[in-house]
Protein backbone atom coordinates (compact mmCIF):
# COMPACT_ATOMS: atom_id res chain seq x y z
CA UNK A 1 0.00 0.00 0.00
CA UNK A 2 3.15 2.22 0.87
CA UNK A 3 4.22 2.17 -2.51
CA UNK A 4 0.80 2.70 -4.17
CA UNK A 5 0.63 6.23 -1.94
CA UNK A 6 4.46 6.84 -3.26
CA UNK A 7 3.40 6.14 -7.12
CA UNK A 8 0.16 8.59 -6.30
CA UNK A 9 2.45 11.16 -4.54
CA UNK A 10 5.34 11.57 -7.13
CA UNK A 11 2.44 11.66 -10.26
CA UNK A 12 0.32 14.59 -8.48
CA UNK A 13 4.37 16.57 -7.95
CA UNK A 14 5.15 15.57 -11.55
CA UNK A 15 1.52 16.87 -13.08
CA UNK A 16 1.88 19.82 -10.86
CA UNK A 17 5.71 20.67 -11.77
CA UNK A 18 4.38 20.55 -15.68
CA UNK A 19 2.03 23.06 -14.80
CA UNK A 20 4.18 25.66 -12.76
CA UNK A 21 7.77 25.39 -13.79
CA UNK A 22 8.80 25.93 -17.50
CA UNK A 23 12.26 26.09 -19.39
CA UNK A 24 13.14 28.62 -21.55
CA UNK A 25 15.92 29.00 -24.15
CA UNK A 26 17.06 32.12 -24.04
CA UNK A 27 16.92 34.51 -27.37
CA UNK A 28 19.90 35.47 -27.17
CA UNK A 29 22.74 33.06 -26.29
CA UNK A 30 20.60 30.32 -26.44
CA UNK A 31 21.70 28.69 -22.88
CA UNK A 32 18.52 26.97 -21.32
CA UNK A 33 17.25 28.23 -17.76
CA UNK A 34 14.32 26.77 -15.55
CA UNK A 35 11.81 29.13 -14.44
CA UNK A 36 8.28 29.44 -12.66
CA UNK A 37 5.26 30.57 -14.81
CA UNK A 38 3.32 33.35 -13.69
CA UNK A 39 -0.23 31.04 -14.78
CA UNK A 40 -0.28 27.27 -15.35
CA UNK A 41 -0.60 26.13 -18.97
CA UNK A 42 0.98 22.66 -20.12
CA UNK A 43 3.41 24.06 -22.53
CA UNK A 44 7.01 23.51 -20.16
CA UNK A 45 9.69 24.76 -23.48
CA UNK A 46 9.28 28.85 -24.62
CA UNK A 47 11.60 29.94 -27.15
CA UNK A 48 11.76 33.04 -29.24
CA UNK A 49 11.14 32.28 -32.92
CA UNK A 50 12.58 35.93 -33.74
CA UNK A 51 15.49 35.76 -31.35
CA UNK A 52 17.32 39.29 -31.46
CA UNK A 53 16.41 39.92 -34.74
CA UNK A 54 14.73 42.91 -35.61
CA UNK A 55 12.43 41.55 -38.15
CA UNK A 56 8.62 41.74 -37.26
CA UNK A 57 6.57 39.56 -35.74
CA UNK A 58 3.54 39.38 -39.31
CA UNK A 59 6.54 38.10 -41.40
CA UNK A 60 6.43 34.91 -39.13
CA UNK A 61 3.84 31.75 -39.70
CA UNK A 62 1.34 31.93 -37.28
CA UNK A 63 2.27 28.95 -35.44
CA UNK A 64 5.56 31.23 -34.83
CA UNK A 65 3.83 34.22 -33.93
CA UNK A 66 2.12 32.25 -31.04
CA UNK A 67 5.27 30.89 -29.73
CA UNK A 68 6.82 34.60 -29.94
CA UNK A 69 3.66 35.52 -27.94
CA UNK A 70 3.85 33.20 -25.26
CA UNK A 71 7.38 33.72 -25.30
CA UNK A 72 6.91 37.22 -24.39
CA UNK A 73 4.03 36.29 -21.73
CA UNK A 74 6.07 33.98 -20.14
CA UNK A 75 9.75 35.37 -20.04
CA UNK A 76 10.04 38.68 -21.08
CA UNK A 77 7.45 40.17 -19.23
CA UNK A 78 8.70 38.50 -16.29
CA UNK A 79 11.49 40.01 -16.69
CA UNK A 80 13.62 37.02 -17.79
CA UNK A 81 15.95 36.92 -20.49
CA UNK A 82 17.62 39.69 -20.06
């Protein structure tokens, strides 16, 4: 029964961890750094699609403008990434 409640226990941390900590590449120098999120959603790996670039985020597909977006939600609002 222990190890029933120790399987239960570690899946509840594990679910909740995927909620509240992410991992974010930064833009950049690319190095990878752990972070909490300000507001659970399952995505756990931001990146910045335009990096330092200074092209503009309409030339992108949109699938790349929403990871720019959360990107910016996540990390550099936050205040991260700098």
């Amino acid at each position: 029964m222990k190890k029933f409640q120790l399987i239960v226990i570690v899946l509840i941390f594990a679910i909740i961890a995927k909620f509240w900590i992410g991992i974010y590449e930064h833009d950049e120098f690319g190095s990878k750094h752990f972070f909490i999120k300000h507001r659970a959603i399952w995505k756990s790996y931001f990146y910045s699609p335009i990096g330092m670039s200074d092209s503009l985020l309409s030339q992108f597909p949109s699938e790349e403008q929403k990871e720019q977006m959360l990107f910016e939600e996540f990390v550099s609002s936050k205040g991260h990434s700098k």
